[in-house]
Protein backbone atom coordinates (compact mmCIF):
# COMPACT_ATOMS: atom_id res chain seq x y z
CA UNK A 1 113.56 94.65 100.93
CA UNK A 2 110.48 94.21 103.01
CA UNK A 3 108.52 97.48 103.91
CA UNK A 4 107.15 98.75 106.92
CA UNK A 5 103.20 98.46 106.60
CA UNK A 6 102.37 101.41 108.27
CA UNK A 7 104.44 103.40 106.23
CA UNK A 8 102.59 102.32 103.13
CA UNK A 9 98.90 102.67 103.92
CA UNK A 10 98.77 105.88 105.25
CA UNK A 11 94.79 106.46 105.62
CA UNK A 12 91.25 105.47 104.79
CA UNK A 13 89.85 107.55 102.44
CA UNK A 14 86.10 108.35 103.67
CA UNK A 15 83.65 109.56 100.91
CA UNK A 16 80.25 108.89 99.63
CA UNK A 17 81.68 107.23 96.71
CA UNK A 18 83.97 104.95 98.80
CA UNK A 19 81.38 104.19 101.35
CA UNK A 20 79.20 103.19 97.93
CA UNK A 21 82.05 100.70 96.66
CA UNK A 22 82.88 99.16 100.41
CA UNK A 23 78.78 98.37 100.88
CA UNK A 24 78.20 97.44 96.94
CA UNK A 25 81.83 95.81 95.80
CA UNK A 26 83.15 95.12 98.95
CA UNK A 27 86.46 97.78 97.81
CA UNK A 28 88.15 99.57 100.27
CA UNK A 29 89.42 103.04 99.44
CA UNK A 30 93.26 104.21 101.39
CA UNK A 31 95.89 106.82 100.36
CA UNK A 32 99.06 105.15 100.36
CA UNK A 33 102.51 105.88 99.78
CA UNK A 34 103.77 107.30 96.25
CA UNK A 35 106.62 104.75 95.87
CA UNK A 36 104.19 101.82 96.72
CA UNK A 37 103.27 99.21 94.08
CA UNK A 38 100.41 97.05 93.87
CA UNK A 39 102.35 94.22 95.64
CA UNK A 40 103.54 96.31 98.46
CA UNK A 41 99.58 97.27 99.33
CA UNK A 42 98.64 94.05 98.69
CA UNK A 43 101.06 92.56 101.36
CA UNK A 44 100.33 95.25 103.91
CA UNK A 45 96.76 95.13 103.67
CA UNK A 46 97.24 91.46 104.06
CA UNK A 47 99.39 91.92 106.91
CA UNK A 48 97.62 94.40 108.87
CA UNK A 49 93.84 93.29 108.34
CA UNK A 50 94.68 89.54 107.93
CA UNK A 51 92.44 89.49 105.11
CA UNK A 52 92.82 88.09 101.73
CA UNK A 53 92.38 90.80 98.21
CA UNK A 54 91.51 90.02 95.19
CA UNK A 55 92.74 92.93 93.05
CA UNK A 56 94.39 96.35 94.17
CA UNK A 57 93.99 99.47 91.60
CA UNK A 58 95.68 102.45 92.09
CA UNK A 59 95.77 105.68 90.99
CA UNK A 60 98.15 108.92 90.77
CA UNK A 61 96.18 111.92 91.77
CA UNK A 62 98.18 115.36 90.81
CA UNK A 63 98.19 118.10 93.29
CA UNK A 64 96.39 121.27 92.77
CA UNK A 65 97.45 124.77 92.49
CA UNK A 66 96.45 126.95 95.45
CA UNK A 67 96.66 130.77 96.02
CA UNK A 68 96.96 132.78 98.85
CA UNK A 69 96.74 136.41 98.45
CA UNK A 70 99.37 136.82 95.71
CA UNK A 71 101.38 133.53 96.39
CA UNK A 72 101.03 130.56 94.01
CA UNK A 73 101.92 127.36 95.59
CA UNK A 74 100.91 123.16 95.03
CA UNK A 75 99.27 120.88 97.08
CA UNK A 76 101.50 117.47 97.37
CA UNK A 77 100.90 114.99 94.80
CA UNK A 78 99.37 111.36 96.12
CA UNK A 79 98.63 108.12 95.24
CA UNK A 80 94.84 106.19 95.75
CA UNK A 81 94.22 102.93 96.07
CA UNK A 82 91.30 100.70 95.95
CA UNK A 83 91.35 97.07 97.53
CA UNK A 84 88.94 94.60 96.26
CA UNK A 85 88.53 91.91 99.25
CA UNK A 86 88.02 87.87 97.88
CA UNK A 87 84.72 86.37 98.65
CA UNK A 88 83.73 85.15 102.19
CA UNK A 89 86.65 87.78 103.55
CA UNK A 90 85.10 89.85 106.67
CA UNK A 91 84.73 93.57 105.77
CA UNK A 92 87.73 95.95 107.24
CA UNK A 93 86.90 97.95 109.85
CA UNK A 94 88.42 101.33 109.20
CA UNK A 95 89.80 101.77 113.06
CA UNK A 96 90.58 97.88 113.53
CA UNK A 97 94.52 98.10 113.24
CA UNK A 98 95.91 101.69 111.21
């Protein structure tokens, strides 16, 4: 069952940290769909950059606990994931095609 590409990356994730890894490692940083696997990011980053990635890690971030006034609620759990690009690959452009 193929999957839409859009649906899976959902957004670059913009930080100091990330900015650090896509200048130093050449890693790009997105929040992507829960149910995605590695292959699924793999093939939509392939797909929608037309670039080729070495390695994809991802990880499982828990959502926190938030208060207003006396109510207790959760922010949504999400999923990271960090895109290693192969040698002589061009650089994404965050705006270039999500």
């Amino acid at each position: 069952m193929s999957k839409d590409p859009y649906k899976i990356i959902l957004r670059p994730i913009i930080t100091e940290k990330s900015t650090m890894l896509k200048e130093m490692n050449r890693e790009i940083c997105f929040e992507v769909d829960p149910k995605a696997n590695k292959i699924d990011i793999r093939k939509a980053v392939e797909k929608l950059f037309d670039v080729k990635v070495e390695c994809v890690r991802i990880i499982s971030k828990k959502g926190k606990t938030r208060r207003v006034g006396r109510n207790v609620g959760r922010t949504k759990d999400w999923k990271k994931a960090y895109i290693k690009l192969k040698e002589g690959e061009k650089m994404i452009e965050y705006f270039e095609a999500v």
